[in-house]
PDB file of N, CA and C in Angstrom:
ATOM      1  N   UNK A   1     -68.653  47.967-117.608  1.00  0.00           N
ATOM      2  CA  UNK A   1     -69.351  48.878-116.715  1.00  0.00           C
ATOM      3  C   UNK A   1     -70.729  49.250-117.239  1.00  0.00           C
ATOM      4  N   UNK A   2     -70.354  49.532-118.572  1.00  0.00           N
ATOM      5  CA  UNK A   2     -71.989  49.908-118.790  1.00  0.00           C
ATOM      6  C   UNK A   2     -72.436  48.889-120.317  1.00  0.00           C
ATOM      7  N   UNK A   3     -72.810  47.586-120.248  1.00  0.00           N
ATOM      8  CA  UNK A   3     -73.198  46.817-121.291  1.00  0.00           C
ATOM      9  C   UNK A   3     -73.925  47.714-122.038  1.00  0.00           C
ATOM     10  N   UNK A   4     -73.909  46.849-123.787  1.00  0.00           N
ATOM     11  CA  UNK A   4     -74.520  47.486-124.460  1.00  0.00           C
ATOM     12  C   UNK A   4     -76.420  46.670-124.015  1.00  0.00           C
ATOM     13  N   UNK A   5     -77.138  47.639-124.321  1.00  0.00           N
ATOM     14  CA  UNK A   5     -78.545  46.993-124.454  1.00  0.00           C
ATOM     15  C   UNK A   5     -78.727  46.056-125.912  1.00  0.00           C
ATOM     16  N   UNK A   6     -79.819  45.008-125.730  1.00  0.00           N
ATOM     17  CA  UNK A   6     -79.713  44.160-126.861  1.00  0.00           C
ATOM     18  C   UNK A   6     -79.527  43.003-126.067  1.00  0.00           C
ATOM     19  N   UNK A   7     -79.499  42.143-127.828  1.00  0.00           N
ATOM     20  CA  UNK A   7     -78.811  40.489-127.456  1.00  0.00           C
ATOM     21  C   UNK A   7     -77.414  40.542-127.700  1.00  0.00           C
ATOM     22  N   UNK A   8     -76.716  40.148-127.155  1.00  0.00           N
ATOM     23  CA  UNK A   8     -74.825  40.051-126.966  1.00  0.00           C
ATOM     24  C   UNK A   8     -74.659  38.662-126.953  1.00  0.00           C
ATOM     25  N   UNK A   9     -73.316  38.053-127.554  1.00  0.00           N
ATOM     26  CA  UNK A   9     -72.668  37.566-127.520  1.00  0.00           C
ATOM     27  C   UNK A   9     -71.892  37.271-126.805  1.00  0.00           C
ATOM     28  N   UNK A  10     -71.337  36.411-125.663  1.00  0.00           N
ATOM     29  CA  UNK A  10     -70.409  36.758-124.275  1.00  0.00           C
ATOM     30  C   UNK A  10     -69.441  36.034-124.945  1.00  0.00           C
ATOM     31  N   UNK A  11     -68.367  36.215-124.795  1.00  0.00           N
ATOM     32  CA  UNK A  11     -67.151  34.952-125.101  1.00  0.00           C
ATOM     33  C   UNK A  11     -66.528  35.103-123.607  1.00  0.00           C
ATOM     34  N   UNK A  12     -66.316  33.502-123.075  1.00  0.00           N
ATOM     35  CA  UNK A  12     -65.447  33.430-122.111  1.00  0.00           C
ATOM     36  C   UNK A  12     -64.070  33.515-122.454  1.00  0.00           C
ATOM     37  N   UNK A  13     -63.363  34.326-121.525  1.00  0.00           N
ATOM     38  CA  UNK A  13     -62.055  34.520-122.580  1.00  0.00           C
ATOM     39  C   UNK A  13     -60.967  33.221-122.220  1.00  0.00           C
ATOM     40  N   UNK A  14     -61.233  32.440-121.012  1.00  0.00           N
ATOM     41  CA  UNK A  14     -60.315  31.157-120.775  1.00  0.00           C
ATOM     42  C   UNK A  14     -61.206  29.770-121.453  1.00  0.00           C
ATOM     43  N   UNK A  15     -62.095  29.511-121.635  1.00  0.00           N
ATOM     44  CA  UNK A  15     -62.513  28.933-121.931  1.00  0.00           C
ATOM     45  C   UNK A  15     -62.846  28.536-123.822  1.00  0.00           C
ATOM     46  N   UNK A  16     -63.082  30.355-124.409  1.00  0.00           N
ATOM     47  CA  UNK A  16     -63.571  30.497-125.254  1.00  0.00           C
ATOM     48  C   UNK A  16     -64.983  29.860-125.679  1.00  0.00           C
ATOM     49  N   UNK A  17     -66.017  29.444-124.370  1.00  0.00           N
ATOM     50  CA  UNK A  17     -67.590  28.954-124.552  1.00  0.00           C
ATOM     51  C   UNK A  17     -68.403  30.310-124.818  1.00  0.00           C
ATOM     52  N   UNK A  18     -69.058  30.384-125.808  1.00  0.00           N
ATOM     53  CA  UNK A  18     -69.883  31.416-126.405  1.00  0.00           C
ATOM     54  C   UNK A  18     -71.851  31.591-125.723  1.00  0.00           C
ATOM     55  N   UNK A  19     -72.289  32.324-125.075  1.00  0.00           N
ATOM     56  CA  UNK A  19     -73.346  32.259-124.421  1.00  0.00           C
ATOM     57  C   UNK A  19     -73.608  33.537-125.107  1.00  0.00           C
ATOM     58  N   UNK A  20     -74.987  33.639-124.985  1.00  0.00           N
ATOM     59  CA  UNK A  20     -76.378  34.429-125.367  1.00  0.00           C
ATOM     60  C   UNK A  20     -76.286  35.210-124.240  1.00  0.00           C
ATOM     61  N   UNK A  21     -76.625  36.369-123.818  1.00  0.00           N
ATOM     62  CA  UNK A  21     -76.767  37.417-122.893  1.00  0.00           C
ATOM     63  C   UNK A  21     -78.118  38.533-123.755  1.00  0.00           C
ATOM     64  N   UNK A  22     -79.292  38.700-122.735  1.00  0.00           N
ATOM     65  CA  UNK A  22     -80.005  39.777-123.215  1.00  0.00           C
ATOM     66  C   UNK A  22     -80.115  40.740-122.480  1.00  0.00           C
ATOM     67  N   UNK A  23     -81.308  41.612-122.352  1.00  0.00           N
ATOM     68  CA  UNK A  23     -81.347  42.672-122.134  1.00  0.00           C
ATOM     69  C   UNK A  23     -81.317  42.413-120.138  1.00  0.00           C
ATOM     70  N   UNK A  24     -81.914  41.680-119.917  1.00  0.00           N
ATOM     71  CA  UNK A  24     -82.557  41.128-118.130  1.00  0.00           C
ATOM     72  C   UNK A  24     -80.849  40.562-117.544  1.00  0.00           C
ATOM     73  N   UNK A  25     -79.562  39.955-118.583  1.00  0.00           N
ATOM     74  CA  UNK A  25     -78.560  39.855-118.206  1.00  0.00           C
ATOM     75  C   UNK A  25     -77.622  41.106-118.213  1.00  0.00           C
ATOM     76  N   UNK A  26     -77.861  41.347-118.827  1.00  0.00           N
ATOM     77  CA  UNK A  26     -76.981  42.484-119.136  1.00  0.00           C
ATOM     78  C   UNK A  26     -77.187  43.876-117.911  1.00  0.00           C
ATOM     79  N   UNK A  27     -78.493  43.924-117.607  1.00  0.00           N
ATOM     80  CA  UNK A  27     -78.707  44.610-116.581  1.00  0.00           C
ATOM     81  C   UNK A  27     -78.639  43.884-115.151  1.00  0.00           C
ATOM     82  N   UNK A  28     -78.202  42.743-115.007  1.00  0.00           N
ATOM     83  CA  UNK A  28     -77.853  42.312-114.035  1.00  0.00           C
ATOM     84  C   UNK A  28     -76.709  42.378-113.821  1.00  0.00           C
ATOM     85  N   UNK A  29     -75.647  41.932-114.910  1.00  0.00           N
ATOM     86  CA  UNK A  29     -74.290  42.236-114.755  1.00  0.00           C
ATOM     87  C   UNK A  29     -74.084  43.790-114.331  1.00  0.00           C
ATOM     88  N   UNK A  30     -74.401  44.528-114.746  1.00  0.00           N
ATOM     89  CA  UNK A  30     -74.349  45.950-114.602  1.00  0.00           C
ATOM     90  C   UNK A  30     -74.545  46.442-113.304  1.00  0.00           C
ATOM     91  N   UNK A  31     -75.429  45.854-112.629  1.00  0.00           N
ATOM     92  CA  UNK A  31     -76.234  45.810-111.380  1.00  0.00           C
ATOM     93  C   UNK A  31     -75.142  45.604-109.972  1.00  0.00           C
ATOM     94  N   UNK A  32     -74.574  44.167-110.719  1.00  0.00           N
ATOM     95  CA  UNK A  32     -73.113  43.599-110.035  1.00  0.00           C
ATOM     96  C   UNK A  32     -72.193  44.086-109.952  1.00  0.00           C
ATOM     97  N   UNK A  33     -71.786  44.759-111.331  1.00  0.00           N
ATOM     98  CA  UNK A  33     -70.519  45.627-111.390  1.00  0.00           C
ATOM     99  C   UNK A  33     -70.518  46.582-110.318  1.00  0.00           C
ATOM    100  N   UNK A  34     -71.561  47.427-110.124  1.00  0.00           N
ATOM    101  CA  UNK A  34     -72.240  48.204-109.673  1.00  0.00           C
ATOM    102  C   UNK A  34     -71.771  48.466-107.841  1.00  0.00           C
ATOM    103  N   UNK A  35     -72.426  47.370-107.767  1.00  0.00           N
ATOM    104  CA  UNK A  35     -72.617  47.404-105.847  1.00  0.00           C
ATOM    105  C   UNK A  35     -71.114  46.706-106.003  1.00  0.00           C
ATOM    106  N   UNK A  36     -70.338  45.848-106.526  1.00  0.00           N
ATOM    107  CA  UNK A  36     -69.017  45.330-106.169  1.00  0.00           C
ATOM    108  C   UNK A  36     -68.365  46.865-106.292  1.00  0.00           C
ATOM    109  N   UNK A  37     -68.102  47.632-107.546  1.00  0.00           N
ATOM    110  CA  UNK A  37     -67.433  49.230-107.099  1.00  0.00           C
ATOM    111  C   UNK A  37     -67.903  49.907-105.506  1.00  0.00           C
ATOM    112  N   UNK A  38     -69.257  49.807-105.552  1.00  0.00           N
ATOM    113  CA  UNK A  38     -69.421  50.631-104.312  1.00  0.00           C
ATOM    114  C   UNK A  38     -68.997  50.249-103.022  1.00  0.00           C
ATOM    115  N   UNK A  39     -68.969  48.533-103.190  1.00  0.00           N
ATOM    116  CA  UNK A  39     -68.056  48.171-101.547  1.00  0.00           C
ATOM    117  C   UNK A  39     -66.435  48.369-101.887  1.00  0.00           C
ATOM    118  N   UNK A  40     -66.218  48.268-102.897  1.00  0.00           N
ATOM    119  CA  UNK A  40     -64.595  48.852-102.951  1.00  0.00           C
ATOM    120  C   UNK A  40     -64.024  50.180-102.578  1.00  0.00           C
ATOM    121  N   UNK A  41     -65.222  51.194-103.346  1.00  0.00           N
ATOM    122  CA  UNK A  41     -65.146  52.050-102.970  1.00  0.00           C
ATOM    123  C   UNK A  41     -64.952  52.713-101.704  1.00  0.00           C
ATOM    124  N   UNK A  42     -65.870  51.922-100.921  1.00  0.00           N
ATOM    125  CA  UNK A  42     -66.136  51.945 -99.574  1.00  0.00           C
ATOM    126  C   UNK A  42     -64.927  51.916 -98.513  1.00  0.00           C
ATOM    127  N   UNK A  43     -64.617  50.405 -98.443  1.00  0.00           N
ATOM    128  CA  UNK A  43     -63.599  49.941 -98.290  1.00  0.00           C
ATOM    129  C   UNK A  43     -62.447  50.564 -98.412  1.00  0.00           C
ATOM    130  N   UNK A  44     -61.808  50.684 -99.618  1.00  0.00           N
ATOM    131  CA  UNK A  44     -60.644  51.646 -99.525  1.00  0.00           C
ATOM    132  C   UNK A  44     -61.164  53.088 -98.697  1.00  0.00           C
ATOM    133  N   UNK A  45     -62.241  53.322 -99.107  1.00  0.00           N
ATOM    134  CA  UNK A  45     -62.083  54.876 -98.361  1.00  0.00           C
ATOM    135  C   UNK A  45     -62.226  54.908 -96.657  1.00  0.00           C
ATOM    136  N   UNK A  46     -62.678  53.390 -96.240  1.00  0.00           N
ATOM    137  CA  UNK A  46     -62.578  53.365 -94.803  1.00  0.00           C
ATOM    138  C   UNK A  46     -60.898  52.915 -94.067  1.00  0.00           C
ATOM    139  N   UNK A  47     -60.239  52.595 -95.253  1.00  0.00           N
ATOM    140  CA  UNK A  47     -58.961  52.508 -94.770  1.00  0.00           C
ATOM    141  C   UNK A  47     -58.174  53.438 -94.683  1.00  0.00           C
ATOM    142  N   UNK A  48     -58.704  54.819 -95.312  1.00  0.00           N
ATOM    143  CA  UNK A  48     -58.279  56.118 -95.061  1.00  0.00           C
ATOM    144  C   UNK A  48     -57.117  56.126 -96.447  1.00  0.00           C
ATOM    145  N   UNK A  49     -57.741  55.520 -98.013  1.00  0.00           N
ATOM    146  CA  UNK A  49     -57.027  55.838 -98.948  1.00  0.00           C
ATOM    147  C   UNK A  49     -58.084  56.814-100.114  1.00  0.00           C
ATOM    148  N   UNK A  50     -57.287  57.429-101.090  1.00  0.00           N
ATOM    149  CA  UNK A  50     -58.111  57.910-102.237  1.00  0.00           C
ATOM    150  C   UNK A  50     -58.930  56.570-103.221  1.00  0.00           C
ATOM    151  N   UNK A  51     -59.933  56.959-103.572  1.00  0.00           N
ATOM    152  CA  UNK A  51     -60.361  56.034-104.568  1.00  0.00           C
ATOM    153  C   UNK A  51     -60.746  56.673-105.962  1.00  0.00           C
ATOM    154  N   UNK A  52     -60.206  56.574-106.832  1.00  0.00           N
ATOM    155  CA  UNK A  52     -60.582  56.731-108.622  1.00  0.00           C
ATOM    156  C   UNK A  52     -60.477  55.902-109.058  1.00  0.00           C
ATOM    157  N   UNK A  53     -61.573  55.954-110.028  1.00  0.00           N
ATOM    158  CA  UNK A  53     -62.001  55.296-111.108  1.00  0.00           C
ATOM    159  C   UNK A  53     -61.582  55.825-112.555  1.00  0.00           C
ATOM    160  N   UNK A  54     -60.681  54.731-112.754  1.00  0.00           N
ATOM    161  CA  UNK A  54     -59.901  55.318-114.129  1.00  0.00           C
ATOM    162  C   UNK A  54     -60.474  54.065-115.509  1.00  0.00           C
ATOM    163  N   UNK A  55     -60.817  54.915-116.433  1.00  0.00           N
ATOM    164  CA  UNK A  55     -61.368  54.278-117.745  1.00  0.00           C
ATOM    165  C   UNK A  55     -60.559  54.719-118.566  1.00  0.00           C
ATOM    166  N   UNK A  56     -60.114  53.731-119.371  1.00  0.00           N
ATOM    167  CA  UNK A  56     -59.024  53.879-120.465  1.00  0.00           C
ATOM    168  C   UNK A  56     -59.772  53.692-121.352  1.00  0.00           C
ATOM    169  N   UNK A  57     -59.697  54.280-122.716  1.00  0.00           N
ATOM    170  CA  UNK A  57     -60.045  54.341-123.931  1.00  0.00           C
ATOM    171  C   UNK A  57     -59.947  52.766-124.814  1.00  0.00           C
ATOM    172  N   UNK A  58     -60.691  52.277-125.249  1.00  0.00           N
ATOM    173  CA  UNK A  58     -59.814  50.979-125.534  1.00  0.00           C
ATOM    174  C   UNK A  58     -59.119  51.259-127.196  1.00  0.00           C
ATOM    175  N   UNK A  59     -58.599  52.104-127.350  1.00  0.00           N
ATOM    176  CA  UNK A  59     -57.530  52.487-128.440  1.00  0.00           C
ATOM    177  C   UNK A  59     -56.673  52.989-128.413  1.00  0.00           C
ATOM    178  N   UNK A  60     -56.449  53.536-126.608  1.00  0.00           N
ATOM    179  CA  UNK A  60     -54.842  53.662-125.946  1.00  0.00           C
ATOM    180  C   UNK A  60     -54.057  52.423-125.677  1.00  0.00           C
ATOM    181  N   UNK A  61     -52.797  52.728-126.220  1.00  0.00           N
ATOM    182  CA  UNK A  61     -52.183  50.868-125.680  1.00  0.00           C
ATOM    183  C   UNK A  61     -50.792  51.636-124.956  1.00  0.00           C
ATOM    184  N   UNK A  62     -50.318  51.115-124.288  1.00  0.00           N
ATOM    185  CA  UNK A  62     -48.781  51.239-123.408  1.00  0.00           C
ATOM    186  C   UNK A  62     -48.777  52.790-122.801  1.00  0.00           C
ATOM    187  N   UNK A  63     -48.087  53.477-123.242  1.00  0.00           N
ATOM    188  CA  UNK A  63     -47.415  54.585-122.638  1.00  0.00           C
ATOM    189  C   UNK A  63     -48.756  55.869-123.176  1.00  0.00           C
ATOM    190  N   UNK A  64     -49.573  55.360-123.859  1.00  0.00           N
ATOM    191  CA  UNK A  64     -50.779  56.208-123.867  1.00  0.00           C
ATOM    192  C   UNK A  64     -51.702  56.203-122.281  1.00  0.00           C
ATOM    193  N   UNK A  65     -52.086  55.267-122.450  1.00  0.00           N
ATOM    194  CA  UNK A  65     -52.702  54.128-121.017  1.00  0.00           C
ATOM    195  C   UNK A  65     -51.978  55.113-119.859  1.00  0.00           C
ATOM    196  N   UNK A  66     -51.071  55.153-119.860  1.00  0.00           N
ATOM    197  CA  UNK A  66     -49.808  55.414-118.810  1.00  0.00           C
ATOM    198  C   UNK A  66     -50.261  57.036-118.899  1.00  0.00           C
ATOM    199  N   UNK A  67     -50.178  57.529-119.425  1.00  0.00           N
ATOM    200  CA  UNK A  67     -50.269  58.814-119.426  1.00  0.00           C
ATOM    201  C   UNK A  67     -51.517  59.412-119.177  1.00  0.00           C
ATOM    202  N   UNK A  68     -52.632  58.828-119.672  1.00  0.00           N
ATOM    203  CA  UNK A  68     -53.916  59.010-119.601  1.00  0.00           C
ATOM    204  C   UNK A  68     -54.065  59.224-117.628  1.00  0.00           C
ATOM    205  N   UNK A  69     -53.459  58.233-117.055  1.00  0.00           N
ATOM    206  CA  UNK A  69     -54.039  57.479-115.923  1.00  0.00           C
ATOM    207  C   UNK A  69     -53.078  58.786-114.765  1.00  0.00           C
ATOM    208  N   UNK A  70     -51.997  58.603-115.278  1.00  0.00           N
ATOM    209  CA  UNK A  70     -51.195  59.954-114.195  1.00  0.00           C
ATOM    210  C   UNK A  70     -51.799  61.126-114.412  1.00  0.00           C
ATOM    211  N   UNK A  71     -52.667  61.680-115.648  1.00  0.00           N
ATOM    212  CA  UNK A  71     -53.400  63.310-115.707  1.00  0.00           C
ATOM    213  C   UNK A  71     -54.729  63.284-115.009  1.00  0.00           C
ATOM    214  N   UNK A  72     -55.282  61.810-114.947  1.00  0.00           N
ATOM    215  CA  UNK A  72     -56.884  61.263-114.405  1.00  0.00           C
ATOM    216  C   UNK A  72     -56.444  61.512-112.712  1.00  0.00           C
ATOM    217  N   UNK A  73     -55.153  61.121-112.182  1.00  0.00           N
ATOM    218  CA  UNK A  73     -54.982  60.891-110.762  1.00  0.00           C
ATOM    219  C   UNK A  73     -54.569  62.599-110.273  1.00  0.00           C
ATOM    220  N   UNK A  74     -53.787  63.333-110.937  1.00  0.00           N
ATOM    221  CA  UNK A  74     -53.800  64.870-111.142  1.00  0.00           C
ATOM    222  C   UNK A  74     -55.069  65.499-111.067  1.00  0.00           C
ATOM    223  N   UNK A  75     -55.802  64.970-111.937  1.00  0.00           N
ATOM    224  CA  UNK A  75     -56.669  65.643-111.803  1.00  0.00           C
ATOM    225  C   UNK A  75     -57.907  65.749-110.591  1.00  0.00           C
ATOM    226  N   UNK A  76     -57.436  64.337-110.193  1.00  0.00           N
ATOM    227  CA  UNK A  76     -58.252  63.561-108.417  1.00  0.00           C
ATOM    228  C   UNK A  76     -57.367  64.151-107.269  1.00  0.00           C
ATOM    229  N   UNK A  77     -56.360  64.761-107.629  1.00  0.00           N
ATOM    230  CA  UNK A  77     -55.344  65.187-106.648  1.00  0.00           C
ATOM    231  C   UNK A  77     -54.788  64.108-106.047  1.00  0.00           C
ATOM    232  N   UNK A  78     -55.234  63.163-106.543  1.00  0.00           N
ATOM    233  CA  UNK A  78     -54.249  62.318-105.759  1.00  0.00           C
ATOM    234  C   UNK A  78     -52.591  61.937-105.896  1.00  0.00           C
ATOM    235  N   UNK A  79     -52.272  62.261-107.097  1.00  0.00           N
ATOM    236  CA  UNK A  79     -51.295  62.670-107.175  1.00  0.00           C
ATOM    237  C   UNK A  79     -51.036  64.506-107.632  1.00  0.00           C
ATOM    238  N   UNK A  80     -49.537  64.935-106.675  1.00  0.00           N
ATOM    239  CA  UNK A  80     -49.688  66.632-107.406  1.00  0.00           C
ATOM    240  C   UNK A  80     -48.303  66.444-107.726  1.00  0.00           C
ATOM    241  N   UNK A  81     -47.857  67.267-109.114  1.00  0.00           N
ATOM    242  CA  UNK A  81     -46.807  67.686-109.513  1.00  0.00           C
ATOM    243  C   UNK A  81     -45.554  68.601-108.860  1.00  0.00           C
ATOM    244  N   UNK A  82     -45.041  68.558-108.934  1.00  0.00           N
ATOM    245  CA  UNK A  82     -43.741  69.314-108.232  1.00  0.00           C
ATOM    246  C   UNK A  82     -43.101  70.305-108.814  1.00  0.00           C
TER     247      UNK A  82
END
């Protein structure tokens, strides 16, 4: 969602081919990420559903993840407790 600035390293993860990415890619990808969320966004919300955006920590694994994501949707109301 949000690349680092700089020169990067990309690894394809099926492939494992290693490419150069700079600052003019990196803000393009970003760019992409970008408007693809906002027609999703869109989209679901014209089908008459909730939309959140949930970011996991990348040092939560399993039932952390899990827990994180049901207090994030609580907290969107999209889900309420009983």
């Amino acid at each position: 969602l949000e690349p680092l600035a700089g020169r990067l390293e990309v690894v394809d993860v099926e492939s494992g081919e290693r490419l150069l990415a700079g600052p003019e890619e990196a803000r393009a990808y970003r760019d992409a990420v970008q408007a693809f969320l906002a027609r999703t966004r869109s989209a679901t919300r014209q089908a008459g559903f909730a939309h959140v955006m949930l970011r996991a920590d990348a040092g939560l694994h399993g039932v952390e993840v899990e827990r994180e994501a049901f207090a994030a949707l609580r907290r969107a109301r999209v889900l309420i407790t009983r």
